[in-house]
C-alpha atoms as a PDB file:
ATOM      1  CA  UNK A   1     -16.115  14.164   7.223  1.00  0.00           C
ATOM      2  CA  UNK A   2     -13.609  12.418   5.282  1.00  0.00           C
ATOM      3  CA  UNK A   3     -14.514  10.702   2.473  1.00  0.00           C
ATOM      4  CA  UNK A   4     -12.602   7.826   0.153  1.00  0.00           C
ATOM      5  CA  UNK A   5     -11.921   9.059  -3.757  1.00  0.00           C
ATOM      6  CA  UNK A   6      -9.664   9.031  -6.172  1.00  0.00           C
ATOM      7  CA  UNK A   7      -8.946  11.654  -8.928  1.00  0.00           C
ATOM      8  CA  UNK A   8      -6.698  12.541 -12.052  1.00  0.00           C
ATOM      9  CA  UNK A   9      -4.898  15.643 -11.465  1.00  0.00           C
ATOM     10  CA  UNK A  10      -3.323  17.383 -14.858  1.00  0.00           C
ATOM     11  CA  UNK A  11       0.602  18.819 -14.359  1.00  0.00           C
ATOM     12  CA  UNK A  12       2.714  19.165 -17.214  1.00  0.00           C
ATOM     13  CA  UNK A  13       3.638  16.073 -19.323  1.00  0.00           C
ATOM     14  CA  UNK A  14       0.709  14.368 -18.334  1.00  0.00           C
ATOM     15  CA  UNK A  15      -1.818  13.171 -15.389  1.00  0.00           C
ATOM     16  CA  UNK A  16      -1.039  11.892 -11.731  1.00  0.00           C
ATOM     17  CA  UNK A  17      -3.209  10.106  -9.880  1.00  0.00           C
ATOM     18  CA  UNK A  18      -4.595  11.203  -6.662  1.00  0.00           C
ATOM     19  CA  UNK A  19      -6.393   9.612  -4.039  1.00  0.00           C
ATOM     20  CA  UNK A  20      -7.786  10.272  -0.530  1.00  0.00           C
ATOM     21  CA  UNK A  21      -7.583   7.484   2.203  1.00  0.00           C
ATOM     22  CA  UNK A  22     -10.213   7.429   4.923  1.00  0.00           C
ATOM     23  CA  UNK A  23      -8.340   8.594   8.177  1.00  0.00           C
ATOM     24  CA  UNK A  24      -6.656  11.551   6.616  1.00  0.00           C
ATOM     25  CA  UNK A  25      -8.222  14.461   4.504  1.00  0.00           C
ATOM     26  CA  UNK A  26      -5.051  15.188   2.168  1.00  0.00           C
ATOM     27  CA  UNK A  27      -4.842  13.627  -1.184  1.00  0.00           C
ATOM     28  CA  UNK A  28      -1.868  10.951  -1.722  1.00  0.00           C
ATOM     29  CA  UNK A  29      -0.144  10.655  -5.030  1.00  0.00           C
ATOM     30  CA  UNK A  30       0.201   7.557  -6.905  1.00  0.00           C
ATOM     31  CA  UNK A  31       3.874   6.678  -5.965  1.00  0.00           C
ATOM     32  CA  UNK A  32       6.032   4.081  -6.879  1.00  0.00           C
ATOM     33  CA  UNK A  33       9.284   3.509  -4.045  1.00  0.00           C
ATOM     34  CA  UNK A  34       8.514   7.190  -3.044  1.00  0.00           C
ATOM     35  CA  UNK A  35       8.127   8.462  -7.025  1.00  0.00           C
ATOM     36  CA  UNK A  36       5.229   9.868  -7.780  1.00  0.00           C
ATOM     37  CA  UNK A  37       3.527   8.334 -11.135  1.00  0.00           C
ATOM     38  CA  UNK A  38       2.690  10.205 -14.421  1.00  0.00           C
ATOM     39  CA  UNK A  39      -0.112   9.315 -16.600  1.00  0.00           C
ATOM     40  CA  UNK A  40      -0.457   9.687 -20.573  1.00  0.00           C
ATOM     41  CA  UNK A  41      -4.848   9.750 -20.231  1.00  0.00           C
ATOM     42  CA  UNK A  42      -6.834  11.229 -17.296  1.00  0.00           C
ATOM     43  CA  UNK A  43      -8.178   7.937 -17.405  1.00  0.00           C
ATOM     44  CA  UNK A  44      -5.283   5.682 -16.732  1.00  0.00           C
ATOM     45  CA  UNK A  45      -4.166   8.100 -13.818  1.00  0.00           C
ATOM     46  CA  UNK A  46      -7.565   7.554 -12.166  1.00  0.00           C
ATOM     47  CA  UNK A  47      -7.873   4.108 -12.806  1.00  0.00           C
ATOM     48  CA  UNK A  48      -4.349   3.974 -11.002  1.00  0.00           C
ATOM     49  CA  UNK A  49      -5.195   6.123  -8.164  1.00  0.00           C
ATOM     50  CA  UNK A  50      -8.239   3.497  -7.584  1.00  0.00           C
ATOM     51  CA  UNK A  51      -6.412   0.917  -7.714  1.00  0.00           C
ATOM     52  CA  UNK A  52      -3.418   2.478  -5.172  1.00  0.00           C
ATOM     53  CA  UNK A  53      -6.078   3.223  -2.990  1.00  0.00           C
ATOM     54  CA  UNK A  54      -8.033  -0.282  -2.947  1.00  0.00           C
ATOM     55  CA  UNK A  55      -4.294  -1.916  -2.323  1.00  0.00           C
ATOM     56  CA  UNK A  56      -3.972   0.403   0.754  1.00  0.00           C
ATOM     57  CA  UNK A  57      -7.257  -0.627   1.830  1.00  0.00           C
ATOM     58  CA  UNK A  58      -7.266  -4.056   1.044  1.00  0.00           C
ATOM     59  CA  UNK A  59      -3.301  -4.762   1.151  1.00  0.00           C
ATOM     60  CA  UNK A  60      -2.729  -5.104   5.088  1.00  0.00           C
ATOM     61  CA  UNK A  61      -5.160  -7.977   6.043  1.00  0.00           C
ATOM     62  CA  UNK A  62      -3.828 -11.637   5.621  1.00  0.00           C
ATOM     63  CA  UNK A  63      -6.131 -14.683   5.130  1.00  0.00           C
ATOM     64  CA  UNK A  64      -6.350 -15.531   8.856  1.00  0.00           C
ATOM     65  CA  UNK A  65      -7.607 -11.592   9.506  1.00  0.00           C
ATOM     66  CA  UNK A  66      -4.677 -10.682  11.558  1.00  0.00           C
ATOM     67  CA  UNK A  67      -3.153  -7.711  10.406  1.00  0.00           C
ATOM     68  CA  UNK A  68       0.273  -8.084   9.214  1.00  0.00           C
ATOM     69  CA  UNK A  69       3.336  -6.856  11.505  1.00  0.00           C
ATOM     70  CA  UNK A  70       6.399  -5.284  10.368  1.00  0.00           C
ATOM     71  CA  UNK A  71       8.243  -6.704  13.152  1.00  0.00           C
ATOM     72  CA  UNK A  72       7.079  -9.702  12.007  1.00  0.00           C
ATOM     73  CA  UNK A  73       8.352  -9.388   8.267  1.00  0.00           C
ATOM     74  CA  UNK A  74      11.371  -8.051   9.739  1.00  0.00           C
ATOM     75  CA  UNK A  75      11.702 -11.413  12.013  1.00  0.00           C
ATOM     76  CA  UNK A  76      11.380 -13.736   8.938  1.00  0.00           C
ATOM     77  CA  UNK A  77      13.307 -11.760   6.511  1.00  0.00           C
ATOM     78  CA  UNK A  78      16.230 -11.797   9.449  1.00  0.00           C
ATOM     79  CA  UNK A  79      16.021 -15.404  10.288  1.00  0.00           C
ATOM     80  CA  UNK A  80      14.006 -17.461   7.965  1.00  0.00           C
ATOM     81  CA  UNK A  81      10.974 -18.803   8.214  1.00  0.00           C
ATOM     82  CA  UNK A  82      10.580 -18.670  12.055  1.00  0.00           C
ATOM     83  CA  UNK A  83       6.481 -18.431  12.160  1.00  0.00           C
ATOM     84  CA  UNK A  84       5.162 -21.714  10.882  1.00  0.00           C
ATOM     85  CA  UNK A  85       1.022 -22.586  10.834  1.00  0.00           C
ATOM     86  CA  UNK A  86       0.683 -20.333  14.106  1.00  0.00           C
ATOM     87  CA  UNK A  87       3.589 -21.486  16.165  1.00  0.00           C
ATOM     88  CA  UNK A  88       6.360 -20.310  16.692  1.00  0.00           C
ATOM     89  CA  UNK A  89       9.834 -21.632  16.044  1.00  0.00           C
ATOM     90  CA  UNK A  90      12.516 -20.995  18.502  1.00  0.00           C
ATOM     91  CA  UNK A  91      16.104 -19.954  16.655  1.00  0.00           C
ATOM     92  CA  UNK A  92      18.996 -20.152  18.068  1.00  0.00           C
ATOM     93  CA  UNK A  93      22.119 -18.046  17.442  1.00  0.00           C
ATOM     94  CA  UNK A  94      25.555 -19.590  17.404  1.00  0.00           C
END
């Protein structure tokens, strides 16, 4: 059974934070745009790795409790904002 944690993990010139999502049983590093993340204290690394892991959790539900859709974000970072209060706008291309 998987199970959620987070841990500091000590490689040379520091700590990196590790932590282990619920669907999957390999540990994720603490990565910034694809970078993984060294630590000065065991502490901080952990502390990040908690707090990587609670974003993941916590990061893909909007207020209304739909989940958010790339294709969506792609949409409104193409064309504006087409998706206002629930409808949706038509856009037309000339």
């Amino acid at each position: 059974m998987n199970e959620v944690n987070a841990r500091a993990v000590p490689v040379m010139g520091g700590f990196e934070g590790q932590f282990r999502k619920v669907h999957k049983a390999a540990w994720e590093s603490v990565c910034i745009n694809g970078v993984a993340q060294l630590y000065p204290t065991q502490f901080e690394a952990e502390t990040m790795a908690w707090r990587a892991l609670h974003s993941h959790l916590c990061g893909v539900i909007v207020g209304t409790g739909d989940k958010v859709s790339p294709m969506r974000s792609k949409a409104e970072a193409q064309f504006g904002a087409i998706f206002k209060k629930g409808r949706k706008i038509e856009v037309e291309r000339r």
